[in-house]
Structure formats: C-alpha cells, structure tokens
Protein backbone atom coordinates (compact mmCIF):
# COMPACT_ATOMS: atom_id res chain seq x y z
CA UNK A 1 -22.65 -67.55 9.72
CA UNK A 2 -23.03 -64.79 11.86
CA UNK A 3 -26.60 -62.93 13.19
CA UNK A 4 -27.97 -60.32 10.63
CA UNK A 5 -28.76 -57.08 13.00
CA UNK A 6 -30.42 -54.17 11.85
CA UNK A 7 -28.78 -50.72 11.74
CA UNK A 8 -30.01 -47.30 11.12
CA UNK A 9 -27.64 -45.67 8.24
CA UNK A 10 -30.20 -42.69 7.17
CA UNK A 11 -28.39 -40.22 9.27
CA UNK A 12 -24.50 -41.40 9.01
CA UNK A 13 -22.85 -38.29 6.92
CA UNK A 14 -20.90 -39.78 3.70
CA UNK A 15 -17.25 -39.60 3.49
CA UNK A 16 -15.93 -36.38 3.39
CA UNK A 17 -13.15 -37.24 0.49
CA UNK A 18 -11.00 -34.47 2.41
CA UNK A 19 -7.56 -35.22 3.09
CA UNK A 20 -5.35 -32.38 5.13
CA UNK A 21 -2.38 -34.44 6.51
CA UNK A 22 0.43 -32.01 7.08
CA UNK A 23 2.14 -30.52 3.86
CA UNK A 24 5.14 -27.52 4.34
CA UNK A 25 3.53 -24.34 4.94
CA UNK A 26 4.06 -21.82 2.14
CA UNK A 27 2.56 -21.56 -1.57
CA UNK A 28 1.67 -24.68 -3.28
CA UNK A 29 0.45 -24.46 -6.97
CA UNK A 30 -3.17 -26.35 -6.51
CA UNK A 31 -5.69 -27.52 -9.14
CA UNK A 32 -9.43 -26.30 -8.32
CA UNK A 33 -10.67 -30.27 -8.75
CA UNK A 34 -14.61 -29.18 -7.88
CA UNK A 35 -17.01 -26.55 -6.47
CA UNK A 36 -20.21 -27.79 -4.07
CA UNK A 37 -22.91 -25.57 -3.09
CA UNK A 38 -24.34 -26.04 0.40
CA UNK A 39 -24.57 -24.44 3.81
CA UNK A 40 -22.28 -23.43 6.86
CA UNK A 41 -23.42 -24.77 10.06
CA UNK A 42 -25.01 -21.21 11.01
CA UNK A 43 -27.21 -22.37 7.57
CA UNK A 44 -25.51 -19.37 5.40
CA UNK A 45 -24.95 -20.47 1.74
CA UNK A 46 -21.60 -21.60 0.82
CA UNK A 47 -19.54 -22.62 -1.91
CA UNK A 48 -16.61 -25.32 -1.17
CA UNK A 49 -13.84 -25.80 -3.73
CA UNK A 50 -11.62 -28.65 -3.33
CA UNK A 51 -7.93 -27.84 -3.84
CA UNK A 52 -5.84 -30.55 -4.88
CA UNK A 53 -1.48 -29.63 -5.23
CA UNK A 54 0.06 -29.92 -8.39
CA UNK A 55 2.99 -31.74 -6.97
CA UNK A 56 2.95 -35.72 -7.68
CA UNK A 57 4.75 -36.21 -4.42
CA UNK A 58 0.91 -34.70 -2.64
CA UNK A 59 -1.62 -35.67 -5.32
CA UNK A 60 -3.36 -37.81 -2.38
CA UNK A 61 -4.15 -34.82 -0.72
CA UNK A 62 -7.38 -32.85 -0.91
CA UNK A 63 -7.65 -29.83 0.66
CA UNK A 64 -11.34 -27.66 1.07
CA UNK A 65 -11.33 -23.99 0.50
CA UNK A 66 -14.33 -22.38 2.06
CA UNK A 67 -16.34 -19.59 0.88
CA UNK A 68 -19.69 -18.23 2.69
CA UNK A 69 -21.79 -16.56 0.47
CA UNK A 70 -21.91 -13.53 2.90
CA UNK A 71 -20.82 -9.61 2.18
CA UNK A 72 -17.89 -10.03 4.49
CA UNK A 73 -16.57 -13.15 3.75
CA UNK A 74 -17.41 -12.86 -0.56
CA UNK A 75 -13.12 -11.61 -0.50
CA UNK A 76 -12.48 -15.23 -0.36
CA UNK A 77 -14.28 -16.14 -3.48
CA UNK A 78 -13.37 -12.91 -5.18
CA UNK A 79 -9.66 -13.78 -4.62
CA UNK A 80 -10.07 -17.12 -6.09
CA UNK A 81 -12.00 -16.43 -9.34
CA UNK A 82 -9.46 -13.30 -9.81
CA UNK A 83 -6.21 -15.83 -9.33
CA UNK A 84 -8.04 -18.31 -12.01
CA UNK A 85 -7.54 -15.59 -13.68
CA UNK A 86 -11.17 -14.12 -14.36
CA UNK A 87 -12.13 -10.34 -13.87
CA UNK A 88 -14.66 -9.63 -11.24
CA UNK A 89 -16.03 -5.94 -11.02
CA UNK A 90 -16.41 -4.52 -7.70
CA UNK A 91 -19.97 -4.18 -8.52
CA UNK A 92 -23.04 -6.79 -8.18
CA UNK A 93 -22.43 -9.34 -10.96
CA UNK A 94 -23.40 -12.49 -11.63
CA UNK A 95 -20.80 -15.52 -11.41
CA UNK A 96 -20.58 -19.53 -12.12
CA UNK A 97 -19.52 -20.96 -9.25
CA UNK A 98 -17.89 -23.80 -11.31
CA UNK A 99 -16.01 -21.96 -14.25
CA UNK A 100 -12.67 -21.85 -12.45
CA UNK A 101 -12.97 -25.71 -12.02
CA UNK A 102 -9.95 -27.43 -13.75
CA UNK A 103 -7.81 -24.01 -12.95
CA UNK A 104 -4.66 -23.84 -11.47
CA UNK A 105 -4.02 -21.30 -8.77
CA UNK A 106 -1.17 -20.58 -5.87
CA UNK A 107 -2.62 -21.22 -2.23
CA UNK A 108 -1.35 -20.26 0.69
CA UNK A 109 -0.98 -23.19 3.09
CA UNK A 110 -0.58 -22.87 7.21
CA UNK A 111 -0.65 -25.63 9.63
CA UNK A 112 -3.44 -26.63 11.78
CA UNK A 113 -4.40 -29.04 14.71
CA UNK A 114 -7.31 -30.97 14.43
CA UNK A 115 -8.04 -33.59 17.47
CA UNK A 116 -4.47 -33.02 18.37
CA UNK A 117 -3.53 -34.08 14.97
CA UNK A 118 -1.31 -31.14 12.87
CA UNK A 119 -2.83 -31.25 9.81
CA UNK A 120 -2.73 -28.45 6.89
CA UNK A 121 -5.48 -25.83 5.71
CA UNK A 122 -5.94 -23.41 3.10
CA UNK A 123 -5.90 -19.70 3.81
CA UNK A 124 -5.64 -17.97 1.13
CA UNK A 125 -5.24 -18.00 -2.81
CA UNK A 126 -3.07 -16.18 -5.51
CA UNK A 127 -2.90 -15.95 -9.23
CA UNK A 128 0.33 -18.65 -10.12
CA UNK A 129 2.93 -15.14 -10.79
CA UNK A 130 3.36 -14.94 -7.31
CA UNK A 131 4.72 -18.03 -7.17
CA UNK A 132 7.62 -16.82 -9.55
CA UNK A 133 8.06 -13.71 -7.31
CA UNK A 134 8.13 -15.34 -3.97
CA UNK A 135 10.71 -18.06 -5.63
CA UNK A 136 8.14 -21.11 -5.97
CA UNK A 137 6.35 -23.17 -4.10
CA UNK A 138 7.61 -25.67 -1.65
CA UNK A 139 7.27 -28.42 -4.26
CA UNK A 140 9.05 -26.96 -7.32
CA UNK A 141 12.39 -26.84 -5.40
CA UNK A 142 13.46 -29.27 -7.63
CA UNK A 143 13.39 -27.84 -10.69
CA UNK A 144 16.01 -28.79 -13.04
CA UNK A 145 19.08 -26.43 -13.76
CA UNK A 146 19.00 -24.70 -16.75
CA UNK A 147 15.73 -23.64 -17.04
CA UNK A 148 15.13 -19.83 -17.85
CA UNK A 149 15.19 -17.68 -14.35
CA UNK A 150 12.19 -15.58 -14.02
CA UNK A 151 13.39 -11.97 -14.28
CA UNK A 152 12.36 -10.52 -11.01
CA UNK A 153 14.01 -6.71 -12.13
CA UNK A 154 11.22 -6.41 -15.09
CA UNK A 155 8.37 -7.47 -12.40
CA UNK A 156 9.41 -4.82 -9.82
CA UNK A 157 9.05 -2.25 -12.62
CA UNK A 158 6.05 -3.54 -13.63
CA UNK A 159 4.84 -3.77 -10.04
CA UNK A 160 6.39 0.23 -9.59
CA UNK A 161 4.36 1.46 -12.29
CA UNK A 162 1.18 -0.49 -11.34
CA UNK A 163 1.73 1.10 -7.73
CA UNK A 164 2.43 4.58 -9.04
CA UNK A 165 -1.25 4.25 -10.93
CA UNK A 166 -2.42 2.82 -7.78
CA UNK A 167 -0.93 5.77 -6.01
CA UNK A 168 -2.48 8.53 -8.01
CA UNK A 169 -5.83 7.24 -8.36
CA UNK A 170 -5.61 6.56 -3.93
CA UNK A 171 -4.03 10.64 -3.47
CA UNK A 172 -7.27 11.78 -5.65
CA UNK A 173 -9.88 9.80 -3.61
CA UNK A 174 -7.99 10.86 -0.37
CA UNK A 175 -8.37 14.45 -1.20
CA UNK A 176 -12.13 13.69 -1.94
CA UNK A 177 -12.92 12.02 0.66
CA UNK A 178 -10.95 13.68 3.62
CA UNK A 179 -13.50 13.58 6.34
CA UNK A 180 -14.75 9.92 6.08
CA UNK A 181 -13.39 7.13 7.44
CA UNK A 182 -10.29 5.52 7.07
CA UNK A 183 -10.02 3.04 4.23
CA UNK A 184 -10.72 -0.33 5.15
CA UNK A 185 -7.91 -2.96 3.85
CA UNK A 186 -9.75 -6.01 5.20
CA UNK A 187 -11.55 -5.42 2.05
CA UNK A 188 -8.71 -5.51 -0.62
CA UNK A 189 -7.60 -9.01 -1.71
CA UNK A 190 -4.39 -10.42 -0.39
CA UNK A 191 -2.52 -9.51 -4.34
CA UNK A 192 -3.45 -6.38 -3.70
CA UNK A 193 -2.09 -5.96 -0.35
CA UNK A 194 1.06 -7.70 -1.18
CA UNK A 195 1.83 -5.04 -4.18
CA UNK A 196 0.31 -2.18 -2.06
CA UNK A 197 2.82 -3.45 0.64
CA UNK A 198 6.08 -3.83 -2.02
CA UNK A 199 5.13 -0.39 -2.78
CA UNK A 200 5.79 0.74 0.76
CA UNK A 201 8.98 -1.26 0.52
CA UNK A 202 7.70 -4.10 3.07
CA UNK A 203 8.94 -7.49 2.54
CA UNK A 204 5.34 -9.66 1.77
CA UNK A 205 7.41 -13.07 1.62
CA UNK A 206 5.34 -15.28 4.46
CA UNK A 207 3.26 -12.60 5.58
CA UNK A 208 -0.36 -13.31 6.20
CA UNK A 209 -3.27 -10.61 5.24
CA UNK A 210 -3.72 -9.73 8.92
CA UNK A 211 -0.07 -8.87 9.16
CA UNK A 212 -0.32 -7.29 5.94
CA UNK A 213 -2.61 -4.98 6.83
CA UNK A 214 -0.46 -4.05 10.21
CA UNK A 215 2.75 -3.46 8.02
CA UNK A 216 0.71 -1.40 5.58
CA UNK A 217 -0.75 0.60 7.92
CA UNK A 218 2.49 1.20 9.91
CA UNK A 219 4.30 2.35 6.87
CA UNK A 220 1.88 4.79 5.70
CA UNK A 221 1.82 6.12 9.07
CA UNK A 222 5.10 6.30 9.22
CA UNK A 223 5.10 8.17 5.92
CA UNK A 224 2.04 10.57 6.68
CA UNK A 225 4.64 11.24 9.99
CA UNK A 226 7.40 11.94 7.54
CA UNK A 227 5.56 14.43 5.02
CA UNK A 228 4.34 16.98 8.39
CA UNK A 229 7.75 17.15 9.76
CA UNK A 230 8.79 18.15 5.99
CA UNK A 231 6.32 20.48 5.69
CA UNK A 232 7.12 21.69 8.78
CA UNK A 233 10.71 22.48 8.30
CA UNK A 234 9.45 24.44 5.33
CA UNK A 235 7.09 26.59 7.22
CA UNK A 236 10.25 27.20 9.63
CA UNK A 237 13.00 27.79 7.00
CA UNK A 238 10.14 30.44 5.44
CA UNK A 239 9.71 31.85 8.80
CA UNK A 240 13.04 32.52 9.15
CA UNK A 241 13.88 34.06 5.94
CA UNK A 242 10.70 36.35 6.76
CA UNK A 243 12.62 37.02 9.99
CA UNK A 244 15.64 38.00 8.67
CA UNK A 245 14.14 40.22 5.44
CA UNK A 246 12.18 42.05 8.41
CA UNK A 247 14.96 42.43 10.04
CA UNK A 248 17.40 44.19 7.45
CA UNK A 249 14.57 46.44 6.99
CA UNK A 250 14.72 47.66 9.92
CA UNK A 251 18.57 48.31 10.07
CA UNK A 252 18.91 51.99 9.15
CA UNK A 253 21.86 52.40 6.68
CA UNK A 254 24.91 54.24 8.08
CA UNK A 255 25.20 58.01 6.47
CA UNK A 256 28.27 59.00 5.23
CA UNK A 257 29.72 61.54 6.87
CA UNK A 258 28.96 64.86 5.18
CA UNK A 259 32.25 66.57 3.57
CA UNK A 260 33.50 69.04 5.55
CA UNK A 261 32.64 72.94 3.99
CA UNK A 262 35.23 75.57 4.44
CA UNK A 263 34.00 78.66 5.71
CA UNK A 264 33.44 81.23 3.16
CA UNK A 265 36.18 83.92 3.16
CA UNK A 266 34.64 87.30 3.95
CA UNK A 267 35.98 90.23 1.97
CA UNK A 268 36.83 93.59 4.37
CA UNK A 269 34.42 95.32 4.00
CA UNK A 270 35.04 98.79 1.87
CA UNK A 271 36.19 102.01 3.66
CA UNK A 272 33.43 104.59 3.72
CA UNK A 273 33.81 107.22 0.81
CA UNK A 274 35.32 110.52 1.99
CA UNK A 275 32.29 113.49 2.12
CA UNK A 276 33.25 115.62 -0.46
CA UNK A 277 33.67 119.20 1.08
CA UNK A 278 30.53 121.49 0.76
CA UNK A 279 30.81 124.59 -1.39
CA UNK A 280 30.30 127.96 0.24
CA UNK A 281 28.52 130.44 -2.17
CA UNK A 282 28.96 134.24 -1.29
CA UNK A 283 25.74 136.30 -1.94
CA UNK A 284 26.55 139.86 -2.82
C-alpha cells in the first residue's frame, strides 16, 4: 500500500463543465441550460449562461456566453433576453437573470484558438426566425423533404414594412437632432442591425456586428451622397429654366413692318375769282 501524503486542495478551481471543441461556424439553435452570477477577472459583476446546441450530434458540448454587468457591454444580455423572446425597454428595468433558462435561442458561433487548440465560442445571439431566414443552422441540414418551406417573400414584406416604420421614426429624430452626434450603432443589437442592413439592401448572411456596422454605414453614406447630387441637379435644371425665362424676356419682339400710306392726293388749288369791275358814278 502506498504512502498517504498530504495535499493542499483549498485553492484548486472546480471543473469548469465547459466544453468548446470545434463545431462549424454559423448559427446553431442552442438551449440556455443555466445562468451563474459572479465576477470578471477585472472584479466587474457578470452573468454567465451556458449554451448547450440543440443538435443530438453536439449535445456534449457546452458553450459559455458572457455578459459583464457594465453599461457598454449590457447589449450582450439585452440581445439574449430579447431572442428568448422577452421585451426589454430601453429604460432602467429590473430583470431575472434566470427566466430565459430552459429557452431556446440562435447563436452565432466563430472559431477560436485556445493553447493552440481551435476550439469554438459564442459571439452573438438571435431570436430562432433568423434561423429560417438565413436557411438554418449548420445542424438542421438534414431536415427531411417534405416539410413546409418557410416563405421567405412574406418575411421580406414584413421586414419592408418594419424598416419603413423604422425609417420614419429615424428621418424625424434626424431632423431633431441635426447638430449632435452621429448615431452610435455599437449600441443597437445585432437583429436590429441585420434588418436595418436588409433595408439598405446589404446581404447580412455571415456578417458579424462589426462588419455590420461598416456596411451600414457605407450604404447610408452612399445614399446621403446620392440624395445631394439629386438635389443638386434640381437646383441646376431650375437654374436653367430661370436662365432661359430671363432670357426670352429680354428678346424684343420683331415689329411688323408698318403698311405703307399713300400720299394724300392734293386737289389744285382753285383759280382766284375774277375782281368784278368797279362802277364809275357821274356826279352832276
């Protein structure tokens, strides 16, 4: 029997229970498995929910999704109660951490090297209808033939007129707000980017919010670019017509040429009446 020796366990960290091996990088439909509270390494509070994919093929792995309870980083948790499907005000509210536990959501998977190893990590997460607009996840490729086809002509309208709201209300706060700052899209959750972005006609399949941001802002540049040269052209073609009404005012119309007169005809004038002869009276 071997030696007994005496260890010190009370600062060896537990298991972490994660497990990222490499997955396909894409959208996954995940289960939110369970929520801890505790603290980043710079000590700010933070909420980690363990994301666990739906497919049977990957049910071994457990992915953690990260969320620091500070103003900008609170998109992360925002996103993720909003695709469990709750509604969270853009005002201060309160929230349990834990009521989207047992939800299923769409994440966003990218690769990762850790120690050399690729492994996978979460980076962002989506209500599940973007998985029917993006054409599923990387593990329902299998689906069985027959099933009904999601009807992606009813979801652009639906995403058209959401946008054209979307529009309106963003031209009214524009015209508010014209001297402050640019609006800040770091702030906007990635569904909203990606149906502010099909607005602009940009193709959101793969895209990451960084590069959604760049193609957003690029198209509405692009756009802002568009509407001065238009208005432009206008203030050119009115110019011109301005030009050219000036212009026929000016031009004196040609006179007819007056008829001709003919010259009076002048009567001779009359002979001068004789004298009559004078009569000579005698006096006596």
């Amino acid at each position: 029997m071997a030696k007994k020796i005496r260890l010190d366990f009370s600062k060896t960290e537990e298991r972490s229970g994660w497990n990222t091996k490499h997955i396909s990088e894409g959208l996954h439909k995940m289960k939110v498995e369970s929520v801890q509270e505790t603290e980043a390494q710079d000590g700010t509070a933070m909420l980690v929910y363990a994301l666990v994919p739906a497919d049977p093929t990957l049910k071994t792995r457990r992915f953690p999704f990260y969320c620091k309870l500070q103003q900008n980083q609170l998109w992360k948790l925002r996103d993720l109660l909003v695709a469990a499907g709750q509604t969270v005000p853009k005002k201060a509210t309160m929230i349990s951490p834990d009521s989207v536990v047992g939800k299923f959501i769409a994440a966003e998977v990218e690769d990762d090297t850790y120690q050399g190893n690729l492994r996978s990590q979460v980076q962002g997460t989506y209500g599940l209808d973007i998985l029917d607009e993006d054409g599923g996840s990387a593990d329902s490729d299998e689906d069985e033939e027959g099933e009904d086809e999601y009807d992606e002509s009813e979801a652009e309208e639906a995403d058209d007129e959401e946008y054209e709201d979307e529009a309106e209300d963003e031209d009214e706060a524009e015209e508010e707000a014209e001297d402050e700052e640019a609006e800040d899209l770091s702030v906007l959750s990635l569904a909203e980017l990606r149906k502010r972005a099909k607005g602009l006609g940009v193709d959101t399949v793969g895209l990451k919010k960084a590069e959604l941001i760049e193609s957003i802002e690029e198209e509405e540049a692009e756009a802002e670019e568009g509407d001065e040269d238009e208005e432009l052209d206008d203030e050119d073609l009115e110019d011109e017509e301005l030009a050219d009404e000036e212009f026929e005012d000016d031009e004196e119309p040609e006179e007819e040429p007056a008829p001709k007169r003919r010259a009076p005809v002048r009567k001779a004038a009359a002979a001068p009446a004789k004298a009559a002869p004078k009569r000579v009276v005698k006096r006596r």
